[in-house]
PDB file of N, CA and C in Angstrom:
ATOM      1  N   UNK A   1    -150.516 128.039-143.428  1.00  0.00           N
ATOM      2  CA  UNK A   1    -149.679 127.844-142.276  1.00  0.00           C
ATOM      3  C   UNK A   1    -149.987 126.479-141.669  1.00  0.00           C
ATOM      4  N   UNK A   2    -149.273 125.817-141.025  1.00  0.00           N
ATOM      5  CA  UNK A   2    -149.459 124.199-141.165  1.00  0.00           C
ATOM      6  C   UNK A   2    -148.915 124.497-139.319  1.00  0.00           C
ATOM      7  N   UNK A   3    -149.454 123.619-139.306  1.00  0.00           N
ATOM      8  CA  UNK A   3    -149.065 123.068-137.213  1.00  0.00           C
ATOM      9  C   UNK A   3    -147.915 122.181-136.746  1.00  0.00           C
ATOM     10  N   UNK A   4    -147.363 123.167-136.033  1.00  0.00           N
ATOM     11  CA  UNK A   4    -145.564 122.446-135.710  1.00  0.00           C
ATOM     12  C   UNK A   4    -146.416 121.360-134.928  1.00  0.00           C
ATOM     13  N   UNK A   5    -145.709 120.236-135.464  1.00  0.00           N
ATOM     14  CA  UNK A   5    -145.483 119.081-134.360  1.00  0.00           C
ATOM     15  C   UNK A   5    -144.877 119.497-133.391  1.00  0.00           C
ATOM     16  N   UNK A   6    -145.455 118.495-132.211  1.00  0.00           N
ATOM     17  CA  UNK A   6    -145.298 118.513-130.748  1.00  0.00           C
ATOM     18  C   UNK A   6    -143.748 117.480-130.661  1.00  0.00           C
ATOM     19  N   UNK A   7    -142.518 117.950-129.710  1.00  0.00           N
ATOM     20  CA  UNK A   7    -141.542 117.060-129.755  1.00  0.00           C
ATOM     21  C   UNK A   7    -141.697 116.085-129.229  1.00  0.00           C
ATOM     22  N   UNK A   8    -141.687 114.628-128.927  1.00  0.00           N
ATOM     23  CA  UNK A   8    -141.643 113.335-128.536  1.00  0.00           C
ATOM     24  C   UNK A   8    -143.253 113.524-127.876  1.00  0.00           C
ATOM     25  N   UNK A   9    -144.025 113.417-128.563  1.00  0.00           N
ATOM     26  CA  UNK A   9    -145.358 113.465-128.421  1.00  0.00           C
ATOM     27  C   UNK A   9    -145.554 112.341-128.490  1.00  0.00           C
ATOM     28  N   UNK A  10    -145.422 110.603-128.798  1.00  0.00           N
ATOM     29  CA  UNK A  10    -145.615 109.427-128.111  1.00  0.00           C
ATOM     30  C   UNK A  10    -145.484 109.468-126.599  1.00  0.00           C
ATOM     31  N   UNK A  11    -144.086 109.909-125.888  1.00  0.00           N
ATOM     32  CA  UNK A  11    -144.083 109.836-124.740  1.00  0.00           C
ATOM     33  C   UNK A  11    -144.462 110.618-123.816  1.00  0.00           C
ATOM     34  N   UNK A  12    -145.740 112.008-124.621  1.00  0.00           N
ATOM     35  CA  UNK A  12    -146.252 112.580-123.619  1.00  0.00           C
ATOM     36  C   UNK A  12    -147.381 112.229-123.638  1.00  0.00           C
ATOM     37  N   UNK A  13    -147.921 111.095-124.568  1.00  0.00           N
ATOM     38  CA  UNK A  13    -149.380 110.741-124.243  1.00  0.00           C
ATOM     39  C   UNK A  13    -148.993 109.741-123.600  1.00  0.00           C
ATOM     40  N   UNK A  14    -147.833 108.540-123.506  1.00  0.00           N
ATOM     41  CA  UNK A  14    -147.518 107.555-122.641  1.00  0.00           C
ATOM     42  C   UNK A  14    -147.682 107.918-121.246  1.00  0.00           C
ATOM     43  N   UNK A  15    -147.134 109.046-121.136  1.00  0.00           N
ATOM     44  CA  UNK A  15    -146.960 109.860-119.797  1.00  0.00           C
ATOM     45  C   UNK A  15    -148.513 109.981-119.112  1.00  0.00           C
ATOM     46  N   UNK A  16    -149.189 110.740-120.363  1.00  0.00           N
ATOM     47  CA  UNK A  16    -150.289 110.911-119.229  1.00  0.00           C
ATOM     48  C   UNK A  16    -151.492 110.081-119.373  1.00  0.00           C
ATOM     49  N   UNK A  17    -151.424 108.618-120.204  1.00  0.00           N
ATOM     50  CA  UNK A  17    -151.987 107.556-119.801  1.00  0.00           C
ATOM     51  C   UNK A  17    -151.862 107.124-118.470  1.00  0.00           C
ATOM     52  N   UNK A  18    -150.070 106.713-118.531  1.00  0.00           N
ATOM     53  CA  UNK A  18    -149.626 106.212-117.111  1.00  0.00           C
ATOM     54  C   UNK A  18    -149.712 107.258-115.965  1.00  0.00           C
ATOM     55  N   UNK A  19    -150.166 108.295-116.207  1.00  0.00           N
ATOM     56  CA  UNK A  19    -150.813 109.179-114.847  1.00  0.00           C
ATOM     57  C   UNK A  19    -151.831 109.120-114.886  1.00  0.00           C
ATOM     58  N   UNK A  20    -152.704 109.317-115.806  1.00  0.00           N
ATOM     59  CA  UNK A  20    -154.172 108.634-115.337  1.00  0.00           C
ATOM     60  C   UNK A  20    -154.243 107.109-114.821  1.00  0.00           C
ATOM     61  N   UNK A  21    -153.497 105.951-115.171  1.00  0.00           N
ATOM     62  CA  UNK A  21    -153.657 104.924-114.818  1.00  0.00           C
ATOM     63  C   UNK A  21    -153.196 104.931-113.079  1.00  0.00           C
ATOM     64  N   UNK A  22    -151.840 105.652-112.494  1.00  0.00           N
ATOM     65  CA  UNK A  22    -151.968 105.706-110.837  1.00  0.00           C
ATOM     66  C   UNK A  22    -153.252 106.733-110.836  1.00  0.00           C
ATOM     67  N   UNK A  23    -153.915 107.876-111.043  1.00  0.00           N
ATOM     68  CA  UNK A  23    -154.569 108.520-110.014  1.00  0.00           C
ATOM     69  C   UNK A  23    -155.961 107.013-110.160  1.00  0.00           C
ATOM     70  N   UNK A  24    -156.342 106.764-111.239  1.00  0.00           N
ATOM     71  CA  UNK A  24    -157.391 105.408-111.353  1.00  0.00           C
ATOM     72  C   UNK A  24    -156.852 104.608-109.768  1.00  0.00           C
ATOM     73  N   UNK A  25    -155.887 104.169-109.771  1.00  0.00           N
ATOM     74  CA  UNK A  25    -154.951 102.598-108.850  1.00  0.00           C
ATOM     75  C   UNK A  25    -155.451 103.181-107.320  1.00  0.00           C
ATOM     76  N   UNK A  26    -155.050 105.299-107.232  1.00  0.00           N
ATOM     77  CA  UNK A  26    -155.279 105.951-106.114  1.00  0.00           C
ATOM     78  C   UNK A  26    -156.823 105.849-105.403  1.00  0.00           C
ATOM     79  N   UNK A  27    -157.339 106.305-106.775  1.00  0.00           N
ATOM     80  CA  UNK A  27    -158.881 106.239-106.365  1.00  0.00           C
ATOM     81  C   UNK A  27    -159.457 104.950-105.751  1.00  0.00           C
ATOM     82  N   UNK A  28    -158.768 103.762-106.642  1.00  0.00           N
ATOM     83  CA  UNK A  28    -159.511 102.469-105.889  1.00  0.00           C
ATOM     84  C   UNK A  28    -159.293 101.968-104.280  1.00  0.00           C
ATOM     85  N   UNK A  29    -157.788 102.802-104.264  1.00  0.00           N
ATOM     86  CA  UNK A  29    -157.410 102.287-103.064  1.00  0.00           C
ATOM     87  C   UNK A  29    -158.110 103.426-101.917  1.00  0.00           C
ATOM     88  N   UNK A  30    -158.544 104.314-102.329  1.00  0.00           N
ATOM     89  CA  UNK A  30    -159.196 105.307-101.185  1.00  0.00           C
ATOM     90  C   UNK A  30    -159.842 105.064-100.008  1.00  0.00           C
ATOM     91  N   UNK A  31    -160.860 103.845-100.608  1.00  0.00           N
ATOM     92  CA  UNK A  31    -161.847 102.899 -99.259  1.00  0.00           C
ATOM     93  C   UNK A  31    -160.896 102.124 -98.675  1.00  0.00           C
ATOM     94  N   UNK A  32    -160.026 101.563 -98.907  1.00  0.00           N
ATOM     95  CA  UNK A  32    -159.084 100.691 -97.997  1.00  0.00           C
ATOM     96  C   UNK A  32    -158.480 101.496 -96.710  1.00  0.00           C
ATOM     97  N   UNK A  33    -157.804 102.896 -97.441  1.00  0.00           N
ATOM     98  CA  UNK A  33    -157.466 103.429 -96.474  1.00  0.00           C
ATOM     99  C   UNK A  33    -158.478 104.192 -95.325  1.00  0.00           C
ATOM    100  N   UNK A  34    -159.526 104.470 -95.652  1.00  0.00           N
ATOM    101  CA  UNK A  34    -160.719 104.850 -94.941  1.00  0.00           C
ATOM    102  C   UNK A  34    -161.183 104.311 -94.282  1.00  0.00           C
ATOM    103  N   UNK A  35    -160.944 102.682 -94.140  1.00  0.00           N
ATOM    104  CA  UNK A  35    -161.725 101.717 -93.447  1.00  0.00           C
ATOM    105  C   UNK A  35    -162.021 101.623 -91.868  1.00  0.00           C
ATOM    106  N   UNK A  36    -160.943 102.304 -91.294  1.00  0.00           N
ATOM    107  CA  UNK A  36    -161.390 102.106 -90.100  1.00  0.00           C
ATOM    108  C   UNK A  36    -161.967 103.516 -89.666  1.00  0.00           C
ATOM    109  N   UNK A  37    -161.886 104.786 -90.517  1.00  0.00           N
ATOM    110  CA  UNK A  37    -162.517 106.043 -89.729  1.00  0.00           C
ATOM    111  C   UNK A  37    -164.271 105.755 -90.660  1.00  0.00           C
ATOM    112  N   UNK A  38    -164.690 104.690 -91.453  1.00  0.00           N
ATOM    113  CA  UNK A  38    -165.494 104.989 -91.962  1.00  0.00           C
ATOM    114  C   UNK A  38    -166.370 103.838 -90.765  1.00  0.00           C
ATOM    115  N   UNK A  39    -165.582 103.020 -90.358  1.00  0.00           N
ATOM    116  CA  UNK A  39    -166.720 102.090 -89.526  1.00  0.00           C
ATOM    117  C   UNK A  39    -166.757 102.691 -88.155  1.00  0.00           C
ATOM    118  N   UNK A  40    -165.655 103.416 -87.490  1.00  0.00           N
ATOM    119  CA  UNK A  40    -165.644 103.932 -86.556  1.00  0.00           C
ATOM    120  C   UNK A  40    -166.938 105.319 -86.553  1.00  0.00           C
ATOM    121  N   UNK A  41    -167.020 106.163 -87.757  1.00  0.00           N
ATOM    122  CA  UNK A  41    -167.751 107.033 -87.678  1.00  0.00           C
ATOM    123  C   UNK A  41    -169.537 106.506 -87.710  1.00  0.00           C
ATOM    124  N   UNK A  42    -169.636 105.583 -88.608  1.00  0.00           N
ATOM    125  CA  UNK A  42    -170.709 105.162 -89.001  1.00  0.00           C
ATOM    126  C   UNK A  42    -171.249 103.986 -88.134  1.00  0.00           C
ATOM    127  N   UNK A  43    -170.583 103.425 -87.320  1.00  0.00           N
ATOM    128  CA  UNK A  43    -170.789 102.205 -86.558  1.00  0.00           C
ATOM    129  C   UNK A  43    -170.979 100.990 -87.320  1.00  0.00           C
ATOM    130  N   UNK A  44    -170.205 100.874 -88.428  1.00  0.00           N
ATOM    131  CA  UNK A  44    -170.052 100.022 -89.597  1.00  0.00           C
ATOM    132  C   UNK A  44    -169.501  98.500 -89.234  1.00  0.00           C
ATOM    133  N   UNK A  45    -170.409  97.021 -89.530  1.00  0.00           N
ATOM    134  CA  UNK A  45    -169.133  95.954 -88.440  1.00  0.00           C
ATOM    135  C   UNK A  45    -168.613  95.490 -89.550  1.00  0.00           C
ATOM    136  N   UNK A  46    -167.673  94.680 -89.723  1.00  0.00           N
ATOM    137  CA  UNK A  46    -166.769  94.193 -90.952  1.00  0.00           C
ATOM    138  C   UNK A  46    -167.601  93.963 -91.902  1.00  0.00           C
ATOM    139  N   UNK A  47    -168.719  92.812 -91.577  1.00  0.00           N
ATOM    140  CA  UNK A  47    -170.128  92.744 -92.677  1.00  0.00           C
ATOM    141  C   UNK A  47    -170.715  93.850 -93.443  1.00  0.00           C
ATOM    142  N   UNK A  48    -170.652  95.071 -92.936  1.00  0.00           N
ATOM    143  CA  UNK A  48    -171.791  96.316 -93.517  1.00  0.00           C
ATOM    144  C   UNK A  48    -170.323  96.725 -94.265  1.00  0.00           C
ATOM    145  N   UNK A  49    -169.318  97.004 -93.908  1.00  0.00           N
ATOM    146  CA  UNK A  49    -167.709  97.299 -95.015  1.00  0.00           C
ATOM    147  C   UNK A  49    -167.748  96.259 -96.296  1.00  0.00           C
ATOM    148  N   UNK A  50    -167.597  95.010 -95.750  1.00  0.00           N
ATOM    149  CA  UNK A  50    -167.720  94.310 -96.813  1.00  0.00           C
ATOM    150  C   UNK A  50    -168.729  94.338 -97.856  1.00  0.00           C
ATOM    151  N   UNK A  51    -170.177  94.617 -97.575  1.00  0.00           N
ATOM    152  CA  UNK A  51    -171.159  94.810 -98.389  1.00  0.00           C
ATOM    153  C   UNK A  51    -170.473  96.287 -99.200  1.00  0.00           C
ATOM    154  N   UNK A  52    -170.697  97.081 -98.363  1.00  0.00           N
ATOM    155  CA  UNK A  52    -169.995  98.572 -99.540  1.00  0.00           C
ATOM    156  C   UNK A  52    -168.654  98.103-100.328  1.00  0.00           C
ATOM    157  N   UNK A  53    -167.883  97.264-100.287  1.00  0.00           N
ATOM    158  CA  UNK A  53    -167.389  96.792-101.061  1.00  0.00           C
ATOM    159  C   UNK A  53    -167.810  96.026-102.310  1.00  0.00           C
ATOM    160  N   UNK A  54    -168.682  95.225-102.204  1.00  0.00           N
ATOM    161  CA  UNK A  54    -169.202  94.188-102.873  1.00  0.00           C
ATOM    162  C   UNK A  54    -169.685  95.235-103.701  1.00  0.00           C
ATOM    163  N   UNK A  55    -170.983  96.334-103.539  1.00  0.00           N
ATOM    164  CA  UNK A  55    -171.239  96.611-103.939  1.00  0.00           C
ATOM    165  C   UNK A  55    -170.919  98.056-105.161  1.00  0.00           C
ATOM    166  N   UNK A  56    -169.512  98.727-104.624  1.00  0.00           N
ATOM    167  CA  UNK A  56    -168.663  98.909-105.402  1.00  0.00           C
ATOM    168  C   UNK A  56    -168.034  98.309-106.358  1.00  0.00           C
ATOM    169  N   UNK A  57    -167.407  97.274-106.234  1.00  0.00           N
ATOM    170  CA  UNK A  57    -166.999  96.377-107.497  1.00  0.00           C
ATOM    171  C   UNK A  57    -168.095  95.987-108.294  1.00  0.00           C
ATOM    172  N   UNK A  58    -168.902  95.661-108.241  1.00  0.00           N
ATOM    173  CA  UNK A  58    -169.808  95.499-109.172  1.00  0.00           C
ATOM    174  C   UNK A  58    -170.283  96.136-109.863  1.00  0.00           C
ATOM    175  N   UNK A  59    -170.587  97.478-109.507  1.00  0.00           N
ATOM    176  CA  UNK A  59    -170.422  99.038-110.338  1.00  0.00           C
ATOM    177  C   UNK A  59    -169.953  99.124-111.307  1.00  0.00           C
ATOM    178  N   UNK A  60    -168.817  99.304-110.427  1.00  0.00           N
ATOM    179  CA  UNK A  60    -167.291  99.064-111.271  1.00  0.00           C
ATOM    180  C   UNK A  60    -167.192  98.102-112.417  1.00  0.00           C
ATOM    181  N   UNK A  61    -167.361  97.385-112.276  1.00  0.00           N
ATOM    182  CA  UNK A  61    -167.639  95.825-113.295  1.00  0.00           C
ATOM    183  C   UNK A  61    -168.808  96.302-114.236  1.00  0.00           C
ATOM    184  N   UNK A  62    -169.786  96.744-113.404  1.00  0.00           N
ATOM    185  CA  UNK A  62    -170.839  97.122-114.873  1.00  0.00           C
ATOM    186  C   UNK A  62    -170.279  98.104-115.536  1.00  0.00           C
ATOM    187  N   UNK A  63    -169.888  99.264-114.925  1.00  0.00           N
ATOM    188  CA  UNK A  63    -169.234 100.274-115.650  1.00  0.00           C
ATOM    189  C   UNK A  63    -168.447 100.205-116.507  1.00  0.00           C
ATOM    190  N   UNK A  64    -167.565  99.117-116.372  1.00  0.00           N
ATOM    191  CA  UNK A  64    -166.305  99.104-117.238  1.00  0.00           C
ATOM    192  C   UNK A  64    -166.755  97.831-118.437  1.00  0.00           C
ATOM    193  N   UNK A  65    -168.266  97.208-118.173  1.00  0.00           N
ATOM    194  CA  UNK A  65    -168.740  96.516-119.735  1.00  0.00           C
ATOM    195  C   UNK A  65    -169.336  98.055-120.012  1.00  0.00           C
ATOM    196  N   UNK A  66    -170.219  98.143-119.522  1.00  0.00           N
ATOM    197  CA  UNK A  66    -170.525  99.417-120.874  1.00  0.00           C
ATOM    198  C   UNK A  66    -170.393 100.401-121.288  1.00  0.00           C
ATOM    199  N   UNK A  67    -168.909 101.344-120.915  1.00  0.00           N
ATOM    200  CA  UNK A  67    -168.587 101.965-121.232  1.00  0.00           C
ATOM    201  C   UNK A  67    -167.467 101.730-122.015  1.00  0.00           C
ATOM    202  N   UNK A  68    -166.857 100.061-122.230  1.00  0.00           N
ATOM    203  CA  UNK A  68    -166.025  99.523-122.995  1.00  0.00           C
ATOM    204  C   UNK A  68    -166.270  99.842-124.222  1.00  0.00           C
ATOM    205  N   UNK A  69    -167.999  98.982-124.156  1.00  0.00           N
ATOM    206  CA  UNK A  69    -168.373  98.956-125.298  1.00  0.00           C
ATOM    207  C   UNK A  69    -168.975 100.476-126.252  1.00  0.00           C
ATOM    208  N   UNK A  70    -169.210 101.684-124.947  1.00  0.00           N
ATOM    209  CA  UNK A  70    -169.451 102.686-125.711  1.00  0.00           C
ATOM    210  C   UNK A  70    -167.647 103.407-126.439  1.00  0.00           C
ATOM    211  N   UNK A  71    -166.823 103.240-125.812  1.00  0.00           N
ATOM    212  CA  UNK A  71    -165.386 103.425-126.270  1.00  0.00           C
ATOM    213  C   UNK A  71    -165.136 102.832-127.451  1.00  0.00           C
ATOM    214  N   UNK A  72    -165.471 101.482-127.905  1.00  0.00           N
ATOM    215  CA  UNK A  72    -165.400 100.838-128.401  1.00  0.00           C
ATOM    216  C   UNK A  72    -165.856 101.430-129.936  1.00  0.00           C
ATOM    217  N   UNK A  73    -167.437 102.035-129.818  1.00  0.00           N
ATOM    218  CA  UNK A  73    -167.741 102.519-130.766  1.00  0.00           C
ATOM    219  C   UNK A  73    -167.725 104.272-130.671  1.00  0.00           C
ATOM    220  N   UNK A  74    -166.985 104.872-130.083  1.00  0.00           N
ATOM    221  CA  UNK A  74    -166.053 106.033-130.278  1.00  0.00           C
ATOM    222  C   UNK A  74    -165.063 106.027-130.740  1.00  0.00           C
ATOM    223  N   UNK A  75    -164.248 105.476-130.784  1.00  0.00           N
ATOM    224  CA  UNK A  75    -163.150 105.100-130.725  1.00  0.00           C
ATOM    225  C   UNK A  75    -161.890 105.438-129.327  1.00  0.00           C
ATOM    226  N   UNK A  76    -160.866 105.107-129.466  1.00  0.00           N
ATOM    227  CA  UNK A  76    -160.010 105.005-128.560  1.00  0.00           C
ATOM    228  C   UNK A  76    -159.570 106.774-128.263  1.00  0.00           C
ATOM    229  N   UNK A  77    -159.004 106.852-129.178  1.00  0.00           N
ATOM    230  CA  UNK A  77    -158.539 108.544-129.531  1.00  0.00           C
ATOM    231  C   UNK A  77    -159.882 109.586-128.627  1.00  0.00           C
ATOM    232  N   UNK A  78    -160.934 109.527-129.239  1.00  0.00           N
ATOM    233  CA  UNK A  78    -162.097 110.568-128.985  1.00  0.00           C
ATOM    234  C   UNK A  78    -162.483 109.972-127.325  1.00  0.00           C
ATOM    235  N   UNK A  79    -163.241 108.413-127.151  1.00  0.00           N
ATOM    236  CA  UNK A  79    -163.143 108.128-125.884  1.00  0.00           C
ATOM    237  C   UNK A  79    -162.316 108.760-124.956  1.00  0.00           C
ATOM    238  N   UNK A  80    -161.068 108.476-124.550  1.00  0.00           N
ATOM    239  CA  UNK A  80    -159.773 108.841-123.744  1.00  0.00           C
ATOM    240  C   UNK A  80    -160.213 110.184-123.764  1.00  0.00           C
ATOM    241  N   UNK A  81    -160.587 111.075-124.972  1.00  0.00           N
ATOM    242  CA  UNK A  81    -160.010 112.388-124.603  1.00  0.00           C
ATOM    243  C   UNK A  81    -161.555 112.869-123.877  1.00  0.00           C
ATOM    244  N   UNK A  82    -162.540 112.052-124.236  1.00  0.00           N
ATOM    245  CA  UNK A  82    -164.183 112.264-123.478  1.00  0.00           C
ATOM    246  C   UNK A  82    -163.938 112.194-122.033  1.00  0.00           C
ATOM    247  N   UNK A  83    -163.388 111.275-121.768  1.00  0.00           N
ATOM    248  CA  UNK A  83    -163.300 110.802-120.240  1.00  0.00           C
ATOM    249  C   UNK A  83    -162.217 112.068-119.610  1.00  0.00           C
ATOM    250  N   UNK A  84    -161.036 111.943-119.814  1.00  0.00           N
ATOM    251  CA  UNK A  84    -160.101 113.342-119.412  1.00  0.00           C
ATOM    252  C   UNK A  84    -160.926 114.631-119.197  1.00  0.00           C
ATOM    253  N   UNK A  85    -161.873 114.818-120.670  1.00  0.00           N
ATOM    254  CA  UNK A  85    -162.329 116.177-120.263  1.00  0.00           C
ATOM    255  C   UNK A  85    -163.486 115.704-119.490  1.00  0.00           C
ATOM    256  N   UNK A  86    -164.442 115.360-118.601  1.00  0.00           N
ATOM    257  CA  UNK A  86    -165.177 114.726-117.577  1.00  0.00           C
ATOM    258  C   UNK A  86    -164.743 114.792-116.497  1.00  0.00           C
ATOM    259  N   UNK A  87    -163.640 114.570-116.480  1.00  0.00           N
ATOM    260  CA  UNK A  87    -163.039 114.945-114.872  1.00  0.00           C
ATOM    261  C   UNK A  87    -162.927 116.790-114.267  1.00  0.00           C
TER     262      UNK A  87
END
């Protein structure tokens, strides 16, 4: 017994690339919108925001060399589907 193909199965992995790629766009933008209940709560002045910024992107930046490079040697297929099931 052999496995029916899935119908237009390019455009349902297109699909839920490009939905993982907004909830990714959502997540980054989360601290922006937080900014003023997070300095208001914390007594945070533009300087101590900006540092939690700084220091987010750079994370971010390390994160995304070495987990490139661990994708890299997973491959694309197995990676993607590592990360999906992680969430």
């Amino acid at each position: 017994m052999s496995a029916r193909p899935i119908p237009n199965l390019r455009w349902w992995i297109g699909a839920l690339l490009f939905l993982s790629t907004v909830i990714n766009y959502m997540d980054r933008q989360t601290l922006a919108l937080l900014a003023p209940f997070l300095k208001q709560e914390y007594h945070w002045t533009n300087t101590d925001y900006a540092n939690l910024l700084i220091v987010f992107r750079v994370g971010y930046s390390l994160g995304q060399a070495v987990f490139g490079r661990v994708l890299d040697r997973l491959g694309t297929r197995r990676g993607i589907s590592l990360t999906v099931l992680s969430y």
